[in-house]
C-alpha atoms as a PDB file:
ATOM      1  CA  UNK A   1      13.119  33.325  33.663  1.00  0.00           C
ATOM      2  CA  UNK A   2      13.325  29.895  32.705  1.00  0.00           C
ATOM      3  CA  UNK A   3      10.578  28.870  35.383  1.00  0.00           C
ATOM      4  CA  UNK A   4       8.253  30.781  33.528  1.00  0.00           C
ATOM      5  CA  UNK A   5       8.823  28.746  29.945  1.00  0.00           C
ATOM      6  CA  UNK A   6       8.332  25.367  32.582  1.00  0.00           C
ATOM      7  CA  UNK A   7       5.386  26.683  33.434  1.00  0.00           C
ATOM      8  CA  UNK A   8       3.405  28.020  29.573  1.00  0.00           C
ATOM      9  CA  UNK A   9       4.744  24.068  28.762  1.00  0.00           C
ATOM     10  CA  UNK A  10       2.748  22.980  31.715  1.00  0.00           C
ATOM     11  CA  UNK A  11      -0.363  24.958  30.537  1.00  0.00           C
ATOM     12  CA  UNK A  12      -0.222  23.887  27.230  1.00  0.00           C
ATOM     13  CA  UNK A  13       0.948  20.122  27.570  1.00  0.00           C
ATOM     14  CA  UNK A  14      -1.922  17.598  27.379  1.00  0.00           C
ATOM     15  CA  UNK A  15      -2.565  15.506  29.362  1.00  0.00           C
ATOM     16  CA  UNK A  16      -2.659  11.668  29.056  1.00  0.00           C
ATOM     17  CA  UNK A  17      -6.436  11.704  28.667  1.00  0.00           C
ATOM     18  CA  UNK A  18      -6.374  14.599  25.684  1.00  0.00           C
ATOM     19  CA  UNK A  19      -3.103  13.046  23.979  1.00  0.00           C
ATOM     20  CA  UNK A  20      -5.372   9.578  23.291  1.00  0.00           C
ATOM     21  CA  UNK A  21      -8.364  11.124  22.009  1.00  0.00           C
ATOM     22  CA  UNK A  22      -6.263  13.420  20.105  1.00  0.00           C
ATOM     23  CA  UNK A  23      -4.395  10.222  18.893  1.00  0.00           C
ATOM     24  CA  UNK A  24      -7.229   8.124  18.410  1.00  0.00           C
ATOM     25  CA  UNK A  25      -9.217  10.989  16.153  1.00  0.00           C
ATOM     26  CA  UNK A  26      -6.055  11.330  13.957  1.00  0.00           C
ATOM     27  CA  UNK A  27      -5.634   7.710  13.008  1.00  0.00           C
ATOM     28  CA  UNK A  28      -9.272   7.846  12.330  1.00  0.00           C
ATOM     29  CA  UNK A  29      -8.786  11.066   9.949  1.00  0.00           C
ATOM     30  CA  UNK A  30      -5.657   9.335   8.243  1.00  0.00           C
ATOM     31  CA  UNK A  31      -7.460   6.250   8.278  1.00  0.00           C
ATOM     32  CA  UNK A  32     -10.252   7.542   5.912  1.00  0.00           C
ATOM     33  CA  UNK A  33      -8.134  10.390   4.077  1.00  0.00           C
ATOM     34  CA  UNK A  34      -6.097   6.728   3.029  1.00  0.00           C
ATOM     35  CA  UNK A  35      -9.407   4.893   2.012  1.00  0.00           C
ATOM     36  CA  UNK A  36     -10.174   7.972  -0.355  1.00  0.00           C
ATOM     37  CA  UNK A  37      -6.211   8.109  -2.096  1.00  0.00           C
ATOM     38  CA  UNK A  38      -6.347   4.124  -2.350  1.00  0.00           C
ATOM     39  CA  UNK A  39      -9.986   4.218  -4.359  1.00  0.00           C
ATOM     40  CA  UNK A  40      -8.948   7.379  -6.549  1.00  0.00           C
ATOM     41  CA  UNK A  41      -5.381   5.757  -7.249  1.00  0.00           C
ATOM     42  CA  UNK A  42      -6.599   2.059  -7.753  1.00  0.00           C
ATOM     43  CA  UNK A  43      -9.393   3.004  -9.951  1.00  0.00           C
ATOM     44  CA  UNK A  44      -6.936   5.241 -12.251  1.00  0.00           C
ATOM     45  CA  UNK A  45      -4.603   2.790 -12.400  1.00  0.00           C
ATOM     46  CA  UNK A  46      -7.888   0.453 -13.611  1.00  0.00           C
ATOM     47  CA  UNK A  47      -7.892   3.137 -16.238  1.00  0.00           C
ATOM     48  CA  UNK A  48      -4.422   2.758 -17.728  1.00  0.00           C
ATOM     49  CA  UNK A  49      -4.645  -0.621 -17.670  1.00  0.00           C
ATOM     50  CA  UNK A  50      -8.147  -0.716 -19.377  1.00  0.00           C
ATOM     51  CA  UNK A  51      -6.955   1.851 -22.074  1.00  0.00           C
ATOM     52  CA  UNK A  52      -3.370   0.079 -22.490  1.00  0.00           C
ATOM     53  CA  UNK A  53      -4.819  -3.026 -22.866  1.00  0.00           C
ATOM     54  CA  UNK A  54      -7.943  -4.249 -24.323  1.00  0.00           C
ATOM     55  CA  UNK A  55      -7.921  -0.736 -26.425  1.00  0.00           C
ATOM     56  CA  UNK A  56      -4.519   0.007 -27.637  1.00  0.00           C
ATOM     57  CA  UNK A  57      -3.525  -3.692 -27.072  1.00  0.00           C
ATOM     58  CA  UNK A  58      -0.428  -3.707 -25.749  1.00  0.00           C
ATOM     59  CA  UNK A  59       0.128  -6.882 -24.900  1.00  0.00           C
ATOM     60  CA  UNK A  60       1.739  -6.949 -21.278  1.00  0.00           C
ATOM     61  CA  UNK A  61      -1.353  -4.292 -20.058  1.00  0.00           C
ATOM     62  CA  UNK A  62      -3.614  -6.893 -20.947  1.00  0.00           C
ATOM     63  CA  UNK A  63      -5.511  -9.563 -18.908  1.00  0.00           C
ATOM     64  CA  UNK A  64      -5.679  -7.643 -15.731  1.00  0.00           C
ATOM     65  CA  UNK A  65      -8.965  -6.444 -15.756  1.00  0.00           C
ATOM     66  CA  UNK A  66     -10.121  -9.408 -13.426  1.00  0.00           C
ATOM     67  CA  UNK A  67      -7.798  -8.426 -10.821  1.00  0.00           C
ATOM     68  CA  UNK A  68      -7.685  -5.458 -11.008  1.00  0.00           C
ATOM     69  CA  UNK A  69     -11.744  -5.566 -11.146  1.00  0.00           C
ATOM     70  CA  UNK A  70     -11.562  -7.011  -7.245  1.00  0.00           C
ATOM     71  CA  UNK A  71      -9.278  -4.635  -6.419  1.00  0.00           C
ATOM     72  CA  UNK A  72     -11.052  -1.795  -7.139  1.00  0.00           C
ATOM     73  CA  UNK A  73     -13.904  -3.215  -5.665  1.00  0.00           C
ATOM     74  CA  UNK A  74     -12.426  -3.705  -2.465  1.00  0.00           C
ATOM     75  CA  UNK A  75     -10.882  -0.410  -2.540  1.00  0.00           C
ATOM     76  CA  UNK A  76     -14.867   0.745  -3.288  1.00  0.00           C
ATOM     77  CA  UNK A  77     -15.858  -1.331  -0.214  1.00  0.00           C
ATOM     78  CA  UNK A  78     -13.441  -0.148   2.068  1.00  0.00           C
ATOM     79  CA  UNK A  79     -13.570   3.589   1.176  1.00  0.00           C
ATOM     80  CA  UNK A  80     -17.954   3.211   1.858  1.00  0.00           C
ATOM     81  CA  UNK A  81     -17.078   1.107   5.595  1.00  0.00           C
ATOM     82  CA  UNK A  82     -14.559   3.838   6.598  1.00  0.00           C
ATOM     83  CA  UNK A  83     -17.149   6.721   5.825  1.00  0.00           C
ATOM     84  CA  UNK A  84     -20.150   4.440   8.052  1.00  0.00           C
ATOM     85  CA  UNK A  85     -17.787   3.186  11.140  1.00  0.00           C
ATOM     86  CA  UNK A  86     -15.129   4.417  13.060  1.00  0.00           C
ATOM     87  CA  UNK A  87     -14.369   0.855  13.787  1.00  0.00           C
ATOM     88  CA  UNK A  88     -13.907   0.147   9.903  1.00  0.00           C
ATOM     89  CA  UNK A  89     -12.030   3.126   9.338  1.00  0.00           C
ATOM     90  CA  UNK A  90      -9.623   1.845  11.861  1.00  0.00           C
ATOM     91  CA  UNK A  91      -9.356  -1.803  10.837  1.00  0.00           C
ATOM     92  CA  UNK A  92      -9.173  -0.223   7.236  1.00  0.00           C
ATOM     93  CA  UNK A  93      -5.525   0.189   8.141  1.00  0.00           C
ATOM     94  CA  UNK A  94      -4.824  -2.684   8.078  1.00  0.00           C
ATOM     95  CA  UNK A  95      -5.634  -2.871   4.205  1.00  0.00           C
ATOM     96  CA  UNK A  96      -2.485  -1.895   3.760  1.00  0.00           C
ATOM     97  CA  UNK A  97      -0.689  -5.210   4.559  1.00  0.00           C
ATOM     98  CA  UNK A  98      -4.076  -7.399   3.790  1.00  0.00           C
ATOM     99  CA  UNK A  99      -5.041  -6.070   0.484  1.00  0.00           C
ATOM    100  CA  UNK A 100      -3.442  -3.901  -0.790  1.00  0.00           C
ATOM    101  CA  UNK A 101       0.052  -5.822  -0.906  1.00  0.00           C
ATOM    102  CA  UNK A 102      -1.637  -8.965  -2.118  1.00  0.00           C
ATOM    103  CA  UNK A 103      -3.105  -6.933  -4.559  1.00  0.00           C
ATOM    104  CA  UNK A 104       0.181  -5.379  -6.384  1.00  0.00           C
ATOM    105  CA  UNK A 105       1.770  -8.686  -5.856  1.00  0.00           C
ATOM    106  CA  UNK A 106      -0.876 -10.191  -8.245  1.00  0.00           C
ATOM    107  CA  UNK A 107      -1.297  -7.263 -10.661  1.00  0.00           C
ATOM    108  CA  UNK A 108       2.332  -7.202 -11.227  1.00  0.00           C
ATOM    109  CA  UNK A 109       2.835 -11.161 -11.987  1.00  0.00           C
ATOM    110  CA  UNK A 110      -0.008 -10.529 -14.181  1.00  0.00           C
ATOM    111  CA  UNK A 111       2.336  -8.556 -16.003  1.00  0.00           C
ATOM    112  CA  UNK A 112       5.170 -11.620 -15.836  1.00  0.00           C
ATOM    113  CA  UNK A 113       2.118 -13.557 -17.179  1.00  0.00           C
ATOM    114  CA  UNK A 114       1.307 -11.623 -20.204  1.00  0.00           C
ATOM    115  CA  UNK A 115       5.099 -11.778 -21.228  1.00  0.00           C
ATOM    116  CA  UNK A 116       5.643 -13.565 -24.461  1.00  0.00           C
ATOM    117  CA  UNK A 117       8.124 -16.364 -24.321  1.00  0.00           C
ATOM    118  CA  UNK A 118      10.487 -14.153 -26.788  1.00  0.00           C
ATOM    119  CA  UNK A 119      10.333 -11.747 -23.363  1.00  0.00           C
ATOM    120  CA  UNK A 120      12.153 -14.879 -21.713  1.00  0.00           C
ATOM    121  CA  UNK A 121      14.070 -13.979 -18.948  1.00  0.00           C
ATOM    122  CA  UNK A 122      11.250 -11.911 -17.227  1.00  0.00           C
ATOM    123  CA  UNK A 123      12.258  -7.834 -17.811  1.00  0.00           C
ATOM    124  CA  UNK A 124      12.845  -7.275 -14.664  1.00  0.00           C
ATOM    125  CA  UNK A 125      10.740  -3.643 -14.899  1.00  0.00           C
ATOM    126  CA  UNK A 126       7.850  -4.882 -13.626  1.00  0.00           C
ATOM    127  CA  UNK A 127       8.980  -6.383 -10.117  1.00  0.00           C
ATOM    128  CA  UNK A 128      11.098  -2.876  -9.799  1.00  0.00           C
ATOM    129  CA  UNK A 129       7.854  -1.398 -10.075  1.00  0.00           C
ATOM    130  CA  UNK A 130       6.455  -3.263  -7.643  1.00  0.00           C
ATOM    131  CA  UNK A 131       9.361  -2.719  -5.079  1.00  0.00           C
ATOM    132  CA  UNK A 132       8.358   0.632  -5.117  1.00  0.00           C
ATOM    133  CA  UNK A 133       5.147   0.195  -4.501  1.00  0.00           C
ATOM    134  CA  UNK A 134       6.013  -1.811  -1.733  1.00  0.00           C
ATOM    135  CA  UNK A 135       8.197   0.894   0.067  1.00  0.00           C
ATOM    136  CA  UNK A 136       5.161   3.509  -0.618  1.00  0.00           C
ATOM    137  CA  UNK A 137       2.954   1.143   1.398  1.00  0.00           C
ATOM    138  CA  UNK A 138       5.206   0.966   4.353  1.00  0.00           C
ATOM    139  CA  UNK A 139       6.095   4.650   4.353  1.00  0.00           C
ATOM    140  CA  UNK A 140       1.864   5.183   3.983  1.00  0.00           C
ATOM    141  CA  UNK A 141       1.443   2.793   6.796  1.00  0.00           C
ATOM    142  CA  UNK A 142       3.034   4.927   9.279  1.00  0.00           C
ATOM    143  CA  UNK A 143       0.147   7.317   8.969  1.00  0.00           C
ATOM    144  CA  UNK A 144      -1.889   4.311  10.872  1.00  0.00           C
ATOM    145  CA  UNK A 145       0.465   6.054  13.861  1.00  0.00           C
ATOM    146  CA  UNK A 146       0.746   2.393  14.996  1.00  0.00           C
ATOM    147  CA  UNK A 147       3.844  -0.016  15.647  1.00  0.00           C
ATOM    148  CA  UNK A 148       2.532  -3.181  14.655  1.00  0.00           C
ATOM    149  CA  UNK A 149       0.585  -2.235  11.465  1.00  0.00           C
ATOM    150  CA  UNK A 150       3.716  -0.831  10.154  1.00  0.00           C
ATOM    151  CA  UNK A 151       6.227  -3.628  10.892  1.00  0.00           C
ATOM    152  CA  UNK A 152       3.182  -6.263   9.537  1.00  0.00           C
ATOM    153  CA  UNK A 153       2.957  -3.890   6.237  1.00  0.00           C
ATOM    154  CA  UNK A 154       6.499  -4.293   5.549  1.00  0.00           C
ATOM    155  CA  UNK A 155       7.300  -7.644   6.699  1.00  0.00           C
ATOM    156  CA  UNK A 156       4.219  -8.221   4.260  1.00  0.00           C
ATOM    157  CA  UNK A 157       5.493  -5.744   1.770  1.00  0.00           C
ATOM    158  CA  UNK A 158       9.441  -7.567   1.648  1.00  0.00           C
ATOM    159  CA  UNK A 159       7.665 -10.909   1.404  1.00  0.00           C
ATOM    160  CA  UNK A 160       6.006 -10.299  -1.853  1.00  0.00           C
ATOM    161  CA  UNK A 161       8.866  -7.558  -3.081  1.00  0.00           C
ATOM    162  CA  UNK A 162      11.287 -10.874  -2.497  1.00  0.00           C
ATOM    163  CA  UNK A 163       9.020 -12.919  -4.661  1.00  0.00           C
ATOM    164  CA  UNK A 164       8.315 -10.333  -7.500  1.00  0.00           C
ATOM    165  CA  UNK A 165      12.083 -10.218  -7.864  1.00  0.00           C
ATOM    166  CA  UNK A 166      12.742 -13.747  -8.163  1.00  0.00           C
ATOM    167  CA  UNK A 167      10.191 -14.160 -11.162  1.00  0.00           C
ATOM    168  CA  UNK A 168      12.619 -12.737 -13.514  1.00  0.00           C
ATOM    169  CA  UNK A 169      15.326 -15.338 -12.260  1.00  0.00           C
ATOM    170  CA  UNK A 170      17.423 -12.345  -9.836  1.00  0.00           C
ATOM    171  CA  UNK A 171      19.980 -14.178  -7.132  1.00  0.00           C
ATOM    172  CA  UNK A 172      18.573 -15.189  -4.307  1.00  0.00           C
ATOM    173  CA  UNK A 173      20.510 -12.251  -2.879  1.00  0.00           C
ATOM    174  CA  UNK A 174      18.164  -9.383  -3.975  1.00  0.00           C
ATOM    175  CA  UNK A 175      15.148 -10.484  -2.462  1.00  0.00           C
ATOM    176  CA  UNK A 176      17.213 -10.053   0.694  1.00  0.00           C
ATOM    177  CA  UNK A 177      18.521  -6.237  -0.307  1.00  0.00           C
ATOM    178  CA  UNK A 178      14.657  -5.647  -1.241  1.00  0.00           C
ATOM    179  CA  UNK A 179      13.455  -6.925   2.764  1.00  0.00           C
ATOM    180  CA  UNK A 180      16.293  -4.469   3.754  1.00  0.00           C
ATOM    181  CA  UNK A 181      15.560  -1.394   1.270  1.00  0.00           C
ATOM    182  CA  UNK A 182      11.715  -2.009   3.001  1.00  0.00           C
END
């Protein structure tokens, strides 16, 4: 009878009250889960860069310890707040847009930086790269389970992919197709 499946969805439904906490406890759980993946990630990429760099000495992997230095600093800080506050954990989304695409916008020109002049124009490698990056941020940011922190992550996100890809002198036109890939 198709009163009775009404009825088991009616039992098992929640109801406004259950839905928010349920909601509310899930962005918390993504929110630090997040927090832990940007600190392990940030700090191996720290390690590439370190070992490619200063060690090995290939040129465009080196200078970036600096930046990379805050970076992995701030990913240190926010992974510590998000395990001592709920209310960290939560703003910690927001990382996404505030941090952590300033952060691959300036470890990326780093690498338009280190290019020798004989490099001249810019590969363009390294702002592909960071396009990338970019749409992994905005696809993560939908585990915030919030509107507005994904729409400021990738307005963010096609802001800085649109001015990676004009460092190695692309039409003006592909900073556009990047805000739309985002």
């Amino acid at each position: 009878d198709p009163g009775d499946d009404v009825e088991r969805v009616r039992e098992v439904a929640p109801d406004g009250e259950a839905f928010a906490h349920a909601l509310a406890a899930e962005r918390l759980r993504n929110a630090r889960v997040y927090a832990g993946i940007r600190l392990a990630a940030v700090t191996a990429f720290f390690g590439i860069i370190t070992v490619l760099g200063p060690i090995l000495g290939v040129r465009m992997w080196q200078g970036h310890q600096l930046v990379m230095g805050g970076y992995v600093t701030l990913a240190f800080a926010l992974f510590v707040l998000s395990r001592r506050s709920d209310r960290a954990a939560e703003l910690g989304a927001l990382a996404l847009a505030l941090v952590d695409c300033p952060a691959v916008f300036f470890v990326v020109w780093g690498f338009f930086e280190s290019a020798t002049s004989a490099m001249r124009p810019y590969p363009d490698g390294p702002a592909t790269f960071g396009l990338a990056l970019y749409v992994w941020l905005t696809v993560v940011s939908g585990f915030a389970l919030r509107e507005g922190y994904i729409v400021l992550t990738a307005a963010v996100a096609a802001l800085f992919a649109g001015l990676l890809q004009r460092l190695p002198e692309r039409p003006p036109g592909i900073p556009v197709l990047c805000a739309i890939l985002i």
